[in-house]
C-alpha atoms as a PDB file:
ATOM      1  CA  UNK A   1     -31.008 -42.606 -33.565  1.00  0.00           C
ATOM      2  CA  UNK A   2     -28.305 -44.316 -35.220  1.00  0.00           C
ATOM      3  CA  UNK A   3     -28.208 -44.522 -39.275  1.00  0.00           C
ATOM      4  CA  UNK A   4     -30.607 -41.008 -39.118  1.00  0.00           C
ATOM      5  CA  UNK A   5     -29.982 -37.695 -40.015  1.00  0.00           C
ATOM      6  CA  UNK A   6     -31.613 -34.293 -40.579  1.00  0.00           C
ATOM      7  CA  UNK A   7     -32.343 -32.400 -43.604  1.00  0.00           C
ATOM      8  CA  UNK A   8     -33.765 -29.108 -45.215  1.00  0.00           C
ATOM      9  CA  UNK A   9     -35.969 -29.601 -47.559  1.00  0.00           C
ATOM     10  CA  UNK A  10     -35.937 -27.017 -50.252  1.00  0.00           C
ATOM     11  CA  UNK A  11     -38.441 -25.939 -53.158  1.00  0.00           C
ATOM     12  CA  UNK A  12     -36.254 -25.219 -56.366  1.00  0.00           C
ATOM     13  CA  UNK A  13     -38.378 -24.538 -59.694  1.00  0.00           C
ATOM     14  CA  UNK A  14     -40.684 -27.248 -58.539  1.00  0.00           C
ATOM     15  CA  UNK A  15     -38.314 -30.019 -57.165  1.00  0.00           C
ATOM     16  CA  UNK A  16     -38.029 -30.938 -54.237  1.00  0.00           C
ATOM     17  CA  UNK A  17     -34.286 -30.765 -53.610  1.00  0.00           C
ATOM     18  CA  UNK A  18     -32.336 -31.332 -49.515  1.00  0.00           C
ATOM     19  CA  UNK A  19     -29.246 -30.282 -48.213  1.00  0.00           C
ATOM     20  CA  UNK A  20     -28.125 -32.016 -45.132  1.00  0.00           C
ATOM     21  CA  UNK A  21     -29.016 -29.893 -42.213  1.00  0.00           C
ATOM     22  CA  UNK A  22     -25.348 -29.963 -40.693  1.00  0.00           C
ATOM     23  CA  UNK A  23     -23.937 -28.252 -43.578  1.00  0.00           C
ATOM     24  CA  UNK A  24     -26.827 -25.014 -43.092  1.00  0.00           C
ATOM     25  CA  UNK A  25     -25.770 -22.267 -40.936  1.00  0.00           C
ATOM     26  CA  UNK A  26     -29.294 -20.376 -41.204  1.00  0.00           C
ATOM     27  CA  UNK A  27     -32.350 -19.801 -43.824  1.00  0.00           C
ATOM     28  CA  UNK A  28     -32.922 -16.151 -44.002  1.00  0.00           C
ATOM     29  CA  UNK A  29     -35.657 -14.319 -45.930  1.00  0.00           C
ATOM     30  CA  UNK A  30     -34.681 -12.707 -49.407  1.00  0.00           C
ATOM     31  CA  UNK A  31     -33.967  -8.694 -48.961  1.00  0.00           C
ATOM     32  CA  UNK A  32     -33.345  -6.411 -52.002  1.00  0.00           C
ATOM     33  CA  UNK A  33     -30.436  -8.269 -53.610  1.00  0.00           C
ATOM     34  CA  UNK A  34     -28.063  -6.112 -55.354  1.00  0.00           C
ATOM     35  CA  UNK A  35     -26.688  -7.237 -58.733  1.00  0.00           C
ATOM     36  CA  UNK A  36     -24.368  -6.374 -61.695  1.00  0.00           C
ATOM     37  CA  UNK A  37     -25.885  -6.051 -64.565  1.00  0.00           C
ATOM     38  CA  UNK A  38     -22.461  -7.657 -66.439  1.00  0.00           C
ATOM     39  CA  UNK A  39     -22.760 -10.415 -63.375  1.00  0.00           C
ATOM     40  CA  UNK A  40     -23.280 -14.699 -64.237  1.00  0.00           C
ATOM     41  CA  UNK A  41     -27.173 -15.248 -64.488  1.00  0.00           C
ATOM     42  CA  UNK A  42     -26.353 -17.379 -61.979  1.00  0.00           C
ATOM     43  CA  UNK A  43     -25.086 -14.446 -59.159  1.00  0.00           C
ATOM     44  CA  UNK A  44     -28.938 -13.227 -57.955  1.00  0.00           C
ATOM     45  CA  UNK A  45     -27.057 -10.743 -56.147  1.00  0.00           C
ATOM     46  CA  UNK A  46     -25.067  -9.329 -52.951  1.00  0.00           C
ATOM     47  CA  UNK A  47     -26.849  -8.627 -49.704  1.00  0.00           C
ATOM     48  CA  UNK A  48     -25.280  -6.784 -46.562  1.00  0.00           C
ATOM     49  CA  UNK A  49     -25.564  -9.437 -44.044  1.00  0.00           C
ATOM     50  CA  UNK A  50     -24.374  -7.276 -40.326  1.00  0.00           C
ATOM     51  CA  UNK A  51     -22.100  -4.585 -42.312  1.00  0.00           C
ATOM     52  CA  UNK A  52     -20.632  -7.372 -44.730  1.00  0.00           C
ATOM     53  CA  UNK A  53     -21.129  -8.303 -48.528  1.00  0.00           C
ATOM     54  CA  UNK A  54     -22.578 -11.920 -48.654  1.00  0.00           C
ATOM     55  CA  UNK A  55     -23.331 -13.102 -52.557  1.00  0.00           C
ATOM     56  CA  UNK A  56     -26.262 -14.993 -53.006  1.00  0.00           C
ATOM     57  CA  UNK A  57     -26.240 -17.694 -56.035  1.00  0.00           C
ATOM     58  CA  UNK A  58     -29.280 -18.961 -57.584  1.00  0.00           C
ATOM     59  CA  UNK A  59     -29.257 -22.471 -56.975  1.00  0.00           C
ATOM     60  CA  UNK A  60     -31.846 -23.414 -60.318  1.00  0.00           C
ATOM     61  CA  UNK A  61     -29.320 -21.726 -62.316  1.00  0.00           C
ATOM     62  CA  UNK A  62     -26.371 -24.255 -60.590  1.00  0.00           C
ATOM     63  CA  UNK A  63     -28.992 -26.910 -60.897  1.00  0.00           C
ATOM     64  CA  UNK A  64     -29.445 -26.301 -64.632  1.00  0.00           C
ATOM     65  CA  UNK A  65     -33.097 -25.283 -63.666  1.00  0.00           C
ATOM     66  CA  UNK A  66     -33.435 -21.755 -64.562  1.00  0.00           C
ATOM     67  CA  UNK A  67     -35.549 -20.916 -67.916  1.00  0.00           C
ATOM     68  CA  UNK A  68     -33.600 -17.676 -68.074  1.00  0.00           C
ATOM     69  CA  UNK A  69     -35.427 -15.775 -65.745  1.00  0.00           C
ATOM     70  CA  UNK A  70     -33.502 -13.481 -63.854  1.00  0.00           C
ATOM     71  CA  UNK A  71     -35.995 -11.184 -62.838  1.00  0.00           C
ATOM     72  CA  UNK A  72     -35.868 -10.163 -58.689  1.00  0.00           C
ATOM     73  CA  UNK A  73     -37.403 -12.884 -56.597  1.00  0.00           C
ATOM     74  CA  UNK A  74     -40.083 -11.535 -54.852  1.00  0.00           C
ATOM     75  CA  UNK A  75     -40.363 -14.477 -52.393  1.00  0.00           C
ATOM     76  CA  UNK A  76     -37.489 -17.339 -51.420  1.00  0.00           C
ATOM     77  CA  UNK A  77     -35.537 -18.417 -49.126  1.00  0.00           C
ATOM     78  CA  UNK A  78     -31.392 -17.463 -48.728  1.00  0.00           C
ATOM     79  CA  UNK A  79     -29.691 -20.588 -47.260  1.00  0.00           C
ATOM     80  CA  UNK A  80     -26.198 -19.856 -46.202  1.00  0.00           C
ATOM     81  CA  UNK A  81     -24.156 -23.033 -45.608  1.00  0.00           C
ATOM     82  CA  UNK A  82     -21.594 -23.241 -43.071  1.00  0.00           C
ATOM     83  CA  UNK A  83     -18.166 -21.365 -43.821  1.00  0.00           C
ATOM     84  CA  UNK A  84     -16.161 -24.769 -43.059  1.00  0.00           C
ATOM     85  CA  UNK A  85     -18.345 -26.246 -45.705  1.00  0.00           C
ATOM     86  CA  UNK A  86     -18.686 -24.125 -48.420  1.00  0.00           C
ATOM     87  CA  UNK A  87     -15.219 -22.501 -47.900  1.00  0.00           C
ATOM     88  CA  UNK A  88     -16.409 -18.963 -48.451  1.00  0.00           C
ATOM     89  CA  UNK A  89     -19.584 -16.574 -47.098  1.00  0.00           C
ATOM     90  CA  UNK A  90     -22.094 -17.325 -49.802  1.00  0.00           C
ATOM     91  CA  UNK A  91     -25.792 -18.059 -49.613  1.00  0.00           C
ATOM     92  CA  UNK A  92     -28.072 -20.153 -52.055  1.00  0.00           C
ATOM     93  CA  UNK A  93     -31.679 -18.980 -53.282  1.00  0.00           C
ATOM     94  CA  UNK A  94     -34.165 -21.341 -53.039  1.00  0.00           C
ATOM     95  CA  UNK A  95     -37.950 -20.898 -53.595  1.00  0.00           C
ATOM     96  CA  UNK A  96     -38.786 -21.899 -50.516  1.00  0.00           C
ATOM     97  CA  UNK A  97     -37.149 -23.785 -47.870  1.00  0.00           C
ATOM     98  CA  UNK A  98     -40.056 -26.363 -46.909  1.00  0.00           C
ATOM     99  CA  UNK A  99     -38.696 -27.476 -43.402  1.00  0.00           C
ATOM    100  CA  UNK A 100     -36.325 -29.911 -41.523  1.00  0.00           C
ATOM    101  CA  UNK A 101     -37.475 -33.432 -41.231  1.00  0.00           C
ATOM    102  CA  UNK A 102     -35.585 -36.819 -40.316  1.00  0.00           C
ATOM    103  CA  UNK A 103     -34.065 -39.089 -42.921  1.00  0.00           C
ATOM    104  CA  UNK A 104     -32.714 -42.916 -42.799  1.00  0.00           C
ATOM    105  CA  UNK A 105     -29.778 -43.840 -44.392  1.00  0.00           C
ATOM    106  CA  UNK A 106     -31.284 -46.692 -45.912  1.00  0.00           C
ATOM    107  CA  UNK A 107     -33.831 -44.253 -47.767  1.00  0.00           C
ATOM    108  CA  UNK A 108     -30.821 -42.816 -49.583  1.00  0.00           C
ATOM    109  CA  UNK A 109     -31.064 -44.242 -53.399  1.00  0.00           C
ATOM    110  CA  UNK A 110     -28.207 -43.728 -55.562  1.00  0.00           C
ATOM    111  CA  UNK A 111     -28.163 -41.666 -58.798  1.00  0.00           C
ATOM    112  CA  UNK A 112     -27.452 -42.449 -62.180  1.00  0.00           C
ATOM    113  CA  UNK A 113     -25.753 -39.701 -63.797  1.00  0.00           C
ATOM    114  CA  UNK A 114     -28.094 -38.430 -65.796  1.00  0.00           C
ATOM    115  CA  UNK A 115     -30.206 -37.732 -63.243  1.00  0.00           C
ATOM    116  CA  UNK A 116     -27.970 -35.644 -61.062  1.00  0.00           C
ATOM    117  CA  UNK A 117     -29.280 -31.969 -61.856  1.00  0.00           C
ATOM    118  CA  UNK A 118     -25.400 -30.799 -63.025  1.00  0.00           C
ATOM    119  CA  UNK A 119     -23.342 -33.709 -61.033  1.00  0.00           C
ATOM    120  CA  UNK A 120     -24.660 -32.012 -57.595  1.00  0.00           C
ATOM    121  CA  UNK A 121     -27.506 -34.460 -56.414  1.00  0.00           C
ATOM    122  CA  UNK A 122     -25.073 -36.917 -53.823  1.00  0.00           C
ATOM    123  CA  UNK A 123     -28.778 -39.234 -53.674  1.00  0.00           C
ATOM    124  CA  UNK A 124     -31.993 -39.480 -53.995  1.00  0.00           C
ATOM    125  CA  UNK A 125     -34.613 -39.909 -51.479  1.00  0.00           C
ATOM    126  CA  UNK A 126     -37.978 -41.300 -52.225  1.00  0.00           C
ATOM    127  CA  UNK A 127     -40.906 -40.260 -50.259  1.00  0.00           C
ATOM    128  CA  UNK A 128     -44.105 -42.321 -50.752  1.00  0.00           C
ATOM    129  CA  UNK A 129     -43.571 -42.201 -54.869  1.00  0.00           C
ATOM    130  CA  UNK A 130     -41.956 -38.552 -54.586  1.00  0.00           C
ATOM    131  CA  UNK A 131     -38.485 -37.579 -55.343  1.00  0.00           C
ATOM    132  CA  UNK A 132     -35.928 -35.592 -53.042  1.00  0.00           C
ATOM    133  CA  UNK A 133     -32.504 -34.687 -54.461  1.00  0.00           C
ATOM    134  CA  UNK A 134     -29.887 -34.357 -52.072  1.00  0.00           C
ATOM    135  CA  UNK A 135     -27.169 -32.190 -52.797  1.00  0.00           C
ATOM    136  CA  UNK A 136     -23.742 -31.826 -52.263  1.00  0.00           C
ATOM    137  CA  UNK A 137     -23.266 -28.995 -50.730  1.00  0.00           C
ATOM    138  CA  UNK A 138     -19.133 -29.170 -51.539  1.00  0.00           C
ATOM    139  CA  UNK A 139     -20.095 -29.508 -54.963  1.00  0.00           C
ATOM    140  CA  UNK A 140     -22.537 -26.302 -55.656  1.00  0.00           C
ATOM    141  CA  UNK A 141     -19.492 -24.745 -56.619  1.00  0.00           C
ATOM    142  CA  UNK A 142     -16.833 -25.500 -59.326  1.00  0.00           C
ATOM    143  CA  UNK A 143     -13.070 -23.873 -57.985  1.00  0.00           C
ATOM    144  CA  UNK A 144     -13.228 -21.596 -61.310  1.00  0.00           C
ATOM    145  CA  UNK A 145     -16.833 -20.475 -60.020  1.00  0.00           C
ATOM    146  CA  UNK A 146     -15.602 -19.953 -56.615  1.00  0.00           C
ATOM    147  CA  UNK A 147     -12.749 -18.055 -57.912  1.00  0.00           C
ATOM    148  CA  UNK A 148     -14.937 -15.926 -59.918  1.00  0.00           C
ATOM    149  CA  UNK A 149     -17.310 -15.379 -57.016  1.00  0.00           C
ATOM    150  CA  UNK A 150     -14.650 -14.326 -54.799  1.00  0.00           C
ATOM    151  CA  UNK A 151     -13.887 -11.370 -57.253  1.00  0.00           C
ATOM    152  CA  UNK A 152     -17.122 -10.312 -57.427  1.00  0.00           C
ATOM    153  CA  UNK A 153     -17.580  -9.968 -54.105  1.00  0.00           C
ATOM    154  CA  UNK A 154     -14.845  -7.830 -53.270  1.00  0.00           C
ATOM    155  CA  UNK A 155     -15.740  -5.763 -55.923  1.00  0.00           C
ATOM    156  CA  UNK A 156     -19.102  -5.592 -54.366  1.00  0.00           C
ATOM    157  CA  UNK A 157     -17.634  -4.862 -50.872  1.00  0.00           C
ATOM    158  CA  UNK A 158     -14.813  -2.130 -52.475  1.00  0.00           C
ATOM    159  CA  UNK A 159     -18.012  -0.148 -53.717  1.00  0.00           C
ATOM    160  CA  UNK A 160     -20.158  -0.558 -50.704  1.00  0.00           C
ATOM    161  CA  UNK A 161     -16.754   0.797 -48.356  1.00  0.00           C
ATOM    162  CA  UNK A 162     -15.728   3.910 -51.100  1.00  0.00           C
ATOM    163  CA  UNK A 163     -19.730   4.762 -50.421  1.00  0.00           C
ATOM    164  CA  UNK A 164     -19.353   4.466 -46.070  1.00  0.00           C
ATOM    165  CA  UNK A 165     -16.439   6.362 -46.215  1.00  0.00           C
ATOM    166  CA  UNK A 166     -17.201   9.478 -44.096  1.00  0.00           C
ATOM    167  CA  UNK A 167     -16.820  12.795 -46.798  1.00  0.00           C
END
């Protein structure tokens, strides 16, 4: 249908937040993340995604959601975006992904600026009085975050080869 489009709907800290569906390359359950303790409180962690280091973010920390907690989610969803799209190999916690479902592009509302959860909401979406943020999925990331992720990450991947390494 023309002027339609699909998106995943996410729980985040009680919002409902979207991300387009074209930008998602698959929602994958949370495993034992492994973290830094000296790592951003917004890094939840590294997980070994088919022999290769893939660093999940929190996205309530991005969002400016987070009370602090960083304790290990016990239940959540990783959503890894495209590589095209987010430039990089990185997945995004969520509290629970809540399903795909079909959108107009008329329903799209803009947002003011205050109300953009960090500059990352693209529109709002109102479903029968209830909010749904959509975000940007180019703009989870600032380049000096990205830069600093990148790091990490082959850190993370230097220690997981020095420890395959046959003796």
């Amino acid at each position: 249908m023309p002027g339609r489009f699909t998106i995943l709907t996410l729980d985040i800290r009680g919002r409902r937040c979207a991300l387009r569906a074209d930008v998602v390359r698959e929602i994958l359950p949370v495993p034992r993340l492994h973290r830094p303790p000296e790592a951003a409180p917004a890094l939840a962690g590294f997980m070994d995604l088919g022999g290769s280091v893939l660093p999940v973010l929190r996205l309530a920390s991005l969002l400016g959601l987070d009370e602090g907690a960083e304790a290990e989610p016990f239940y959540g969803h990783v959503v890894r975006l495209r590589r095209d799209v987010a430039a990089r190999r990185v997945g995004f916690l969520a509290d629970r992904a809540l399903g795909l479902r079909q959108v107009a592009a008329d329903d799209l509302r803009p947002v003011q600026p205050g109300e953009t959860l960090n500059g990352l909401v693209e529109a709002a979406i109102s479903d029968d009085g209830a909010l749904t943020h959509l975000l940007a999925a180019d703009r989870l990331l600032l380049a000096e975050e990205r830069a600093a992720l990148d790091a990490w990450t082959l850190r993370a991947a230097a220690r997981i080869q020095a420890w395959s390494a046959a003796p």
